[in-house]
C-alpha atoms as a PDB file:
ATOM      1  CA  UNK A   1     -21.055   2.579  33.798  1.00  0.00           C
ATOM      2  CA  UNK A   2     -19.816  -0.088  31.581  1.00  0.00           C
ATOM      3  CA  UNK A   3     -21.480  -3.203  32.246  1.00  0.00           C
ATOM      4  CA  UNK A   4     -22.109  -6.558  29.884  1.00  0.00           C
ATOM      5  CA  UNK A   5     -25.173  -8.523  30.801  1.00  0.00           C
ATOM      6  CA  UNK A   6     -24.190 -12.136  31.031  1.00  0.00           C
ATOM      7  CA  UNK A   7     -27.404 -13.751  32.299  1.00  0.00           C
ATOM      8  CA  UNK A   8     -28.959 -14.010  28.854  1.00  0.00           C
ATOM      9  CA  UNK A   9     -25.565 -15.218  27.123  1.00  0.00           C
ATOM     10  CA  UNK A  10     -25.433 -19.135  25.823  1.00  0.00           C
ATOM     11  CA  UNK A  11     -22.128 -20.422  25.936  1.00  0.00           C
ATOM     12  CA  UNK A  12     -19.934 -19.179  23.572  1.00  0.00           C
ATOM     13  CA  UNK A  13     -17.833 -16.042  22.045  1.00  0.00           C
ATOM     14  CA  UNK A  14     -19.350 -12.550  22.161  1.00  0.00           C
ATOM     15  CA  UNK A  15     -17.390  -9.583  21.170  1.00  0.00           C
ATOM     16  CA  UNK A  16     -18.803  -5.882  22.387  1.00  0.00           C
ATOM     17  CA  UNK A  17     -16.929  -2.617  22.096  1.00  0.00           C
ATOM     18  CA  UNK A  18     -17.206   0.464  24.203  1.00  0.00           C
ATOM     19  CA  UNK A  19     -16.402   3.973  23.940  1.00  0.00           C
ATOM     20  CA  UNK A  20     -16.604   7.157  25.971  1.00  0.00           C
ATOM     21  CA  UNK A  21     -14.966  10.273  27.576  1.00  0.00           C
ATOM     22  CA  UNK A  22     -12.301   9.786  29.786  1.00  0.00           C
ATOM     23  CA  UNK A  23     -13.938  11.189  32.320  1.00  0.00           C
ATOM     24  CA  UNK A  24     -16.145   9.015  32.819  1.00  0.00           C
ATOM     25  CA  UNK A  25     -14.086   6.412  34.104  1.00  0.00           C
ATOM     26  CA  UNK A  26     -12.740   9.049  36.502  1.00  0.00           C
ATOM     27  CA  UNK A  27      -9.031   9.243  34.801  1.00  0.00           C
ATOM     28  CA  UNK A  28      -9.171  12.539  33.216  1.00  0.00           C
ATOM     29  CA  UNK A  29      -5.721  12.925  35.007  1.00  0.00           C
ATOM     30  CA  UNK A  30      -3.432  12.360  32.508  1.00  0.00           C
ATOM     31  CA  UNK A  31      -5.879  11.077  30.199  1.00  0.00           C
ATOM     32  CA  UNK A  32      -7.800  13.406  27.698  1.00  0.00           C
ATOM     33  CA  UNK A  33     -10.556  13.003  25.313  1.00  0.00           C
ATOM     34  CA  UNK A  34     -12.070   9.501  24.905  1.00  0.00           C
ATOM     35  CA  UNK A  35     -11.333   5.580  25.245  1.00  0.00           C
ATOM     36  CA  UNK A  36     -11.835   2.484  23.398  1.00  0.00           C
ATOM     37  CA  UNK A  37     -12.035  -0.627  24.761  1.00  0.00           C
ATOM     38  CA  UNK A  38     -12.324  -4.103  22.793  1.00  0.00           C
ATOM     39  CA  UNK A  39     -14.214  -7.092  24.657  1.00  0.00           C
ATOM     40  CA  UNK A  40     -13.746 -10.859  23.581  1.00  0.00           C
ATOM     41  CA  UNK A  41     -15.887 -12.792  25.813  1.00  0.00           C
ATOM     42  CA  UNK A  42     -16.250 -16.592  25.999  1.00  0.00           C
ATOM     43  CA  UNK A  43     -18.979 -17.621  28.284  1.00  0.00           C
ATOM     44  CA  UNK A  44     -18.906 -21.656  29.893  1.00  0.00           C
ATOM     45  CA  UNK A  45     -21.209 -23.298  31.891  1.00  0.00           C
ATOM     46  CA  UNK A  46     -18.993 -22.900  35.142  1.00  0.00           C
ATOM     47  CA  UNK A  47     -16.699 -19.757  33.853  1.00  0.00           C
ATOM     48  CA  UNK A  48     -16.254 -16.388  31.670  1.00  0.00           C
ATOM     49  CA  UNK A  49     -12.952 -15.261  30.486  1.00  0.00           C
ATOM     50  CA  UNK A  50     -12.831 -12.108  29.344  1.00  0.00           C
ATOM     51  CA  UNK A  51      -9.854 -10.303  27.313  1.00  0.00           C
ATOM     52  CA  UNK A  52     -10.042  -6.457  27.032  1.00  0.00           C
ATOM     53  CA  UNK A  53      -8.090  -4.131  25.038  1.00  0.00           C
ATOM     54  CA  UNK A  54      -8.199  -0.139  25.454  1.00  0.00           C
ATOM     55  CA  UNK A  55      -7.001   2.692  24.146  1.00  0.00           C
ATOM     56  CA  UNK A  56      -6.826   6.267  25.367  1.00  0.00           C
ATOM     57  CA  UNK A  57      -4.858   9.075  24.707  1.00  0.00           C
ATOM     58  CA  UNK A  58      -2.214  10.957  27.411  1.00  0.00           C
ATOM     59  CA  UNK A  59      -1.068  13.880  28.585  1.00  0.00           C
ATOM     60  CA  UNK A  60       2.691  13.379  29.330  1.00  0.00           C
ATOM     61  CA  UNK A  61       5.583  15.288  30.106  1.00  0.00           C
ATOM     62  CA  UNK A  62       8.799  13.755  29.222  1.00  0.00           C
ATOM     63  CA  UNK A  63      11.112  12.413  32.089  1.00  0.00           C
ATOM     64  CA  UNK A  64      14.380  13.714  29.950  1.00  0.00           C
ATOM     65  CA  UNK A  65      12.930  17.270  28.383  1.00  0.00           C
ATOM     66  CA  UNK A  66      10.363  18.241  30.165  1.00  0.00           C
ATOM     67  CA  UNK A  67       8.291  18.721  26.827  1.00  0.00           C
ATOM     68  CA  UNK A  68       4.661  18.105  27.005  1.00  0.00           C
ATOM     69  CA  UNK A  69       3.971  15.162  24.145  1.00  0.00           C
ATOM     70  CA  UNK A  70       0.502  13.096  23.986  1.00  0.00           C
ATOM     71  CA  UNK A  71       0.679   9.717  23.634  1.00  0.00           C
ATOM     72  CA  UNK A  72      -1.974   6.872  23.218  1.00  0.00           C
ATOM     73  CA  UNK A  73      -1.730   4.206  25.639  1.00  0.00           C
ATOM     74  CA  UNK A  74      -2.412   0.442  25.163  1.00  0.00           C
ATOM     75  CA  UNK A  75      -4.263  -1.650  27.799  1.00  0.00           C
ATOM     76  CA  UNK A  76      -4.470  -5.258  28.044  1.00  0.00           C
ATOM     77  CA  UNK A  77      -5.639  -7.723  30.889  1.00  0.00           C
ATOM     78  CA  UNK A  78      -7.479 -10.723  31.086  1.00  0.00           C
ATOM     79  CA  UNK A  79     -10.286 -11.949  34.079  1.00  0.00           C
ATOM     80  CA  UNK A  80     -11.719 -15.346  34.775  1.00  0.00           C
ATOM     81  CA  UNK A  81     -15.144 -15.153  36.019  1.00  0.00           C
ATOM     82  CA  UNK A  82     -15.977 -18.412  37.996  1.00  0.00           C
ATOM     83  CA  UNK A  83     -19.354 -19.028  38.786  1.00  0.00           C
ATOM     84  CA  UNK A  84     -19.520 -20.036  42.692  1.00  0.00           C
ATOM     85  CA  UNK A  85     -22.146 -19.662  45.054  1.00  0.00           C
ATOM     86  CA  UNK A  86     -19.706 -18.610  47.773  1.00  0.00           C
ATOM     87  CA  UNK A  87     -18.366 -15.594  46.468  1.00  0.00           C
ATOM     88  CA  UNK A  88     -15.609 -15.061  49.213  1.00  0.00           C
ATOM     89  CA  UNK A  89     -12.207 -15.347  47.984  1.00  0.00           C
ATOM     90  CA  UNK A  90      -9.543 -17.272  49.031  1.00  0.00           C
ATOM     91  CA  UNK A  91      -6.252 -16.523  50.047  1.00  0.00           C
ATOM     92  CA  UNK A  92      -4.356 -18.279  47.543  1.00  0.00           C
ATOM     93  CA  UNK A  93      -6.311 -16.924  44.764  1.00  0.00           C
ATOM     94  CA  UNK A  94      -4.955 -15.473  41.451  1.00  0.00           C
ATOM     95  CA  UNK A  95      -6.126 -11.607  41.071  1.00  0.00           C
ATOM     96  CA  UNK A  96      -6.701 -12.382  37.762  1.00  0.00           C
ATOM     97  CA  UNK A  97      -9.580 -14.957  39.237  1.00  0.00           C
ATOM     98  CA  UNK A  98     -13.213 -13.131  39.777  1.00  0.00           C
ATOM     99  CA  UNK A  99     -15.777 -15.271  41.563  1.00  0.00           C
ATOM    100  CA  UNK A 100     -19.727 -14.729  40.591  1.00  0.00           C
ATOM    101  CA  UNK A 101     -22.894 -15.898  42.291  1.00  0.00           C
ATOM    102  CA  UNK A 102     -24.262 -17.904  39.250  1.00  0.00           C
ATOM    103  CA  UNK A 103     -27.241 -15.743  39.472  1.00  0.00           C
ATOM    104  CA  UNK A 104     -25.409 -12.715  38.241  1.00  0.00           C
ATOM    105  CA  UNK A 105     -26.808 -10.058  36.213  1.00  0.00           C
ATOM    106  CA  UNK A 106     -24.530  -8.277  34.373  1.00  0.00           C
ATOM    107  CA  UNK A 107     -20.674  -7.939  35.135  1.00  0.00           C
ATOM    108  CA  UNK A 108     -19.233  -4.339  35.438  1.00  0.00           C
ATOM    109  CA  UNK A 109     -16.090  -3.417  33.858  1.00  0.00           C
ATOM    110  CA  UNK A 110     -15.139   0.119  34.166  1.00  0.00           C
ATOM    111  CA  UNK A 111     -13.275  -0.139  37.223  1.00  0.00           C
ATOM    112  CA  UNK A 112     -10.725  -2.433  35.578  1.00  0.00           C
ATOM    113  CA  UNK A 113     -10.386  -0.511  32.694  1.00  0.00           C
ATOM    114  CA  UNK A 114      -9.941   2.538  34.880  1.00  0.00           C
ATOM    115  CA  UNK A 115      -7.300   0.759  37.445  1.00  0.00           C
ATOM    116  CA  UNK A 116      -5.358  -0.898  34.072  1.00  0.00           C
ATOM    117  CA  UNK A 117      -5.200   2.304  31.991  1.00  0.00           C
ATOM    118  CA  UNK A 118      -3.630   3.786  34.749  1.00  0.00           C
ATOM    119  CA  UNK A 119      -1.366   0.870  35.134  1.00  0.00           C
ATOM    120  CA  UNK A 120      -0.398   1.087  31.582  1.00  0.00           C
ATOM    121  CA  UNK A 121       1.398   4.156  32.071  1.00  0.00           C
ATOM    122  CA  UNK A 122       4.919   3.649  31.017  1.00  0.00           C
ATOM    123  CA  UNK A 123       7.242   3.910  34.196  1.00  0.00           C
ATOM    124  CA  UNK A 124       9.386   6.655  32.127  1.00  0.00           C
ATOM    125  CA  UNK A 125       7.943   8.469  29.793  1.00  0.00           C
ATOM    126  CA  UNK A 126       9.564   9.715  26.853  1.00  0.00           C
ATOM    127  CA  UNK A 127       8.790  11.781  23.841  1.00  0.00           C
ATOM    128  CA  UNK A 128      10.788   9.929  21.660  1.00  0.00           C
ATOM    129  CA  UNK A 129      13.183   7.108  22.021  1.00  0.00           C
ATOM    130  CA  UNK A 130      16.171   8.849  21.037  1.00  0.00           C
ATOM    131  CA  UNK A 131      15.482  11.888  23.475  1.00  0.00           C
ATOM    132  CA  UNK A 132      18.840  13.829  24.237  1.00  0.00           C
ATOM    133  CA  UNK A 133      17.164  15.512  27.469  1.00  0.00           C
ATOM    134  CA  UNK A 134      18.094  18.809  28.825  1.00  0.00           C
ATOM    135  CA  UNK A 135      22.084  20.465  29.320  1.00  0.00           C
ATOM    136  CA  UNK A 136      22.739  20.184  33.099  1.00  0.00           C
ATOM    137  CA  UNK A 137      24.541  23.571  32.807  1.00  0.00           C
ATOM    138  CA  UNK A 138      22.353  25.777  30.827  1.00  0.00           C
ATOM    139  CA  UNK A 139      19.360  23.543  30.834  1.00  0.00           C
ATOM    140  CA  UNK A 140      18.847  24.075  26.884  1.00  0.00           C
ATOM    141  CA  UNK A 141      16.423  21.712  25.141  1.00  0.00           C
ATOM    142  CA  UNK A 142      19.218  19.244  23.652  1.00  0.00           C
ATOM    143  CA  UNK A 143      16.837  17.745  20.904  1.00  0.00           C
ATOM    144  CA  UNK A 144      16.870  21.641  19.369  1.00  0.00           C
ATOM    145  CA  UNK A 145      20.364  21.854  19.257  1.00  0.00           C
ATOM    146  CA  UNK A 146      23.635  21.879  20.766  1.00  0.00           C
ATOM    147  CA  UNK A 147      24.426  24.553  23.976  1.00  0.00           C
ATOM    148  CA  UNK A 148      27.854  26.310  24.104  1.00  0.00           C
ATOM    149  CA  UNK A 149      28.597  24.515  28.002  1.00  0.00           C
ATOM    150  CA  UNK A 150      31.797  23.076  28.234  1.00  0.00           C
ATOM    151  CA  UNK A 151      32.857  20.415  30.560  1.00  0.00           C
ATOM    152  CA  UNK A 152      35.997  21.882  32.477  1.00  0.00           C
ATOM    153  CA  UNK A 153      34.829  20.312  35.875  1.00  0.00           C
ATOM    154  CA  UNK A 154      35.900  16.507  35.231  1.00  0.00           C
ATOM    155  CA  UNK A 155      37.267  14.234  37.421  1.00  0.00           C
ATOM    156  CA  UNK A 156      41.214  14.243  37.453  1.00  0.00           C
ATOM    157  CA  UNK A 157      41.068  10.462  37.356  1.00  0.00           C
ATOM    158  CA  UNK A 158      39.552  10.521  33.824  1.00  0.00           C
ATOM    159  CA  UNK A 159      42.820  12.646  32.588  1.00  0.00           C
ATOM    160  CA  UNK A 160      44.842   9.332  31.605  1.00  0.00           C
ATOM    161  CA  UNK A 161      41.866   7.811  28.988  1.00  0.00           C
ATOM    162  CA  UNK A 162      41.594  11.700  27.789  1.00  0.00           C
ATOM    163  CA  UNK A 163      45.084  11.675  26.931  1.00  0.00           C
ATOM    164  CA  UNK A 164      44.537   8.250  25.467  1.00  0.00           C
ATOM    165  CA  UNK A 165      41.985   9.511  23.353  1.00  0.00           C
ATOM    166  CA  UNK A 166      44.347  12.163  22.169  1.00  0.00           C
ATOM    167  CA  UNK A 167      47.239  10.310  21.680  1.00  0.00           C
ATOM    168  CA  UNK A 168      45.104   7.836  18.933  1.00  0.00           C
ATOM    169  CA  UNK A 169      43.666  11.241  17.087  1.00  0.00           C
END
């Protein structure tokens, strides 16, 4: 578990770094081999505000070639600890917003870098920007070349901009 122990902090900046096997943070799925997260704390009489950073590496398989690629993913997020002896949260409350007992221990992290790393996975995932994807004929790989399918099945209305075309060649 990854945990930072804030009842012996003054007020102030701290910076800690972590590292360990994906695994352990129970995202081996698509994440391989191990993480890195960056910690800047800043402890306050009444608050903490923590910014994390991590990085861990991906197994992907692009959306447009179905090629297998690994990728490293960048995490970000930032969490207000406010120090409250009513701990129950609010309705209108920010998610961002964690209330503490002022008594507390130590603060545990790996859940939020677990449920952000797997937020940080890009909604399409690519192997390359300029992916050409697959031929919906043959289904040939179009970043290894070009396939021999020809379009003969297009729409009759697009015959007057062909002949355009053809016309200005």
């Amino acid at each position: 578990m990854i945990k930072i122990k804030v009842s012996n902090l003054t007020n102030g900046s701290y910076d800690f770094n972590f590292e360990g096997k994906a695994s352990e943070l129970d995202i081996s799925e698509p994440y391989i081999g191990n993480f890195r997260t960056s910690v800047a704390l800043t402890k306050f009489d009444n608050q903490i505000i923590l910014d994390a950073e991590t990085r861990i590496t991906g197994n992907f398989n692009c959306d447009r070639c179905a090629k297998e690629f690994q990728s490293e993913i960048n995490s970000n997020y930032k969490t207000v600890y406010l120090f409250r002896s009513n701990t129950e949260s609010d309705e209108n409350e920010r998610e961002e917003v964690v209330f503490i007992h002022p008594d507390t221990d130590k603060i545990e992290l790996d859940k939020d870098i677990r449920d952000f790393a797997l937020l940080a996975i890009p909604m399409k995932k690519l192997c390359s920007e300029d992916c050409k994807g697959l031929c919906p004929k043959c289904g040939k790989n179009l970043n290894e070349g070009t396939c021999d399918c020809k379009d003969e099945n297009i729409d009759p209305r697009w015959d007057v901009l062909r002949k355009l075309k053809t016309n200005n060649n």
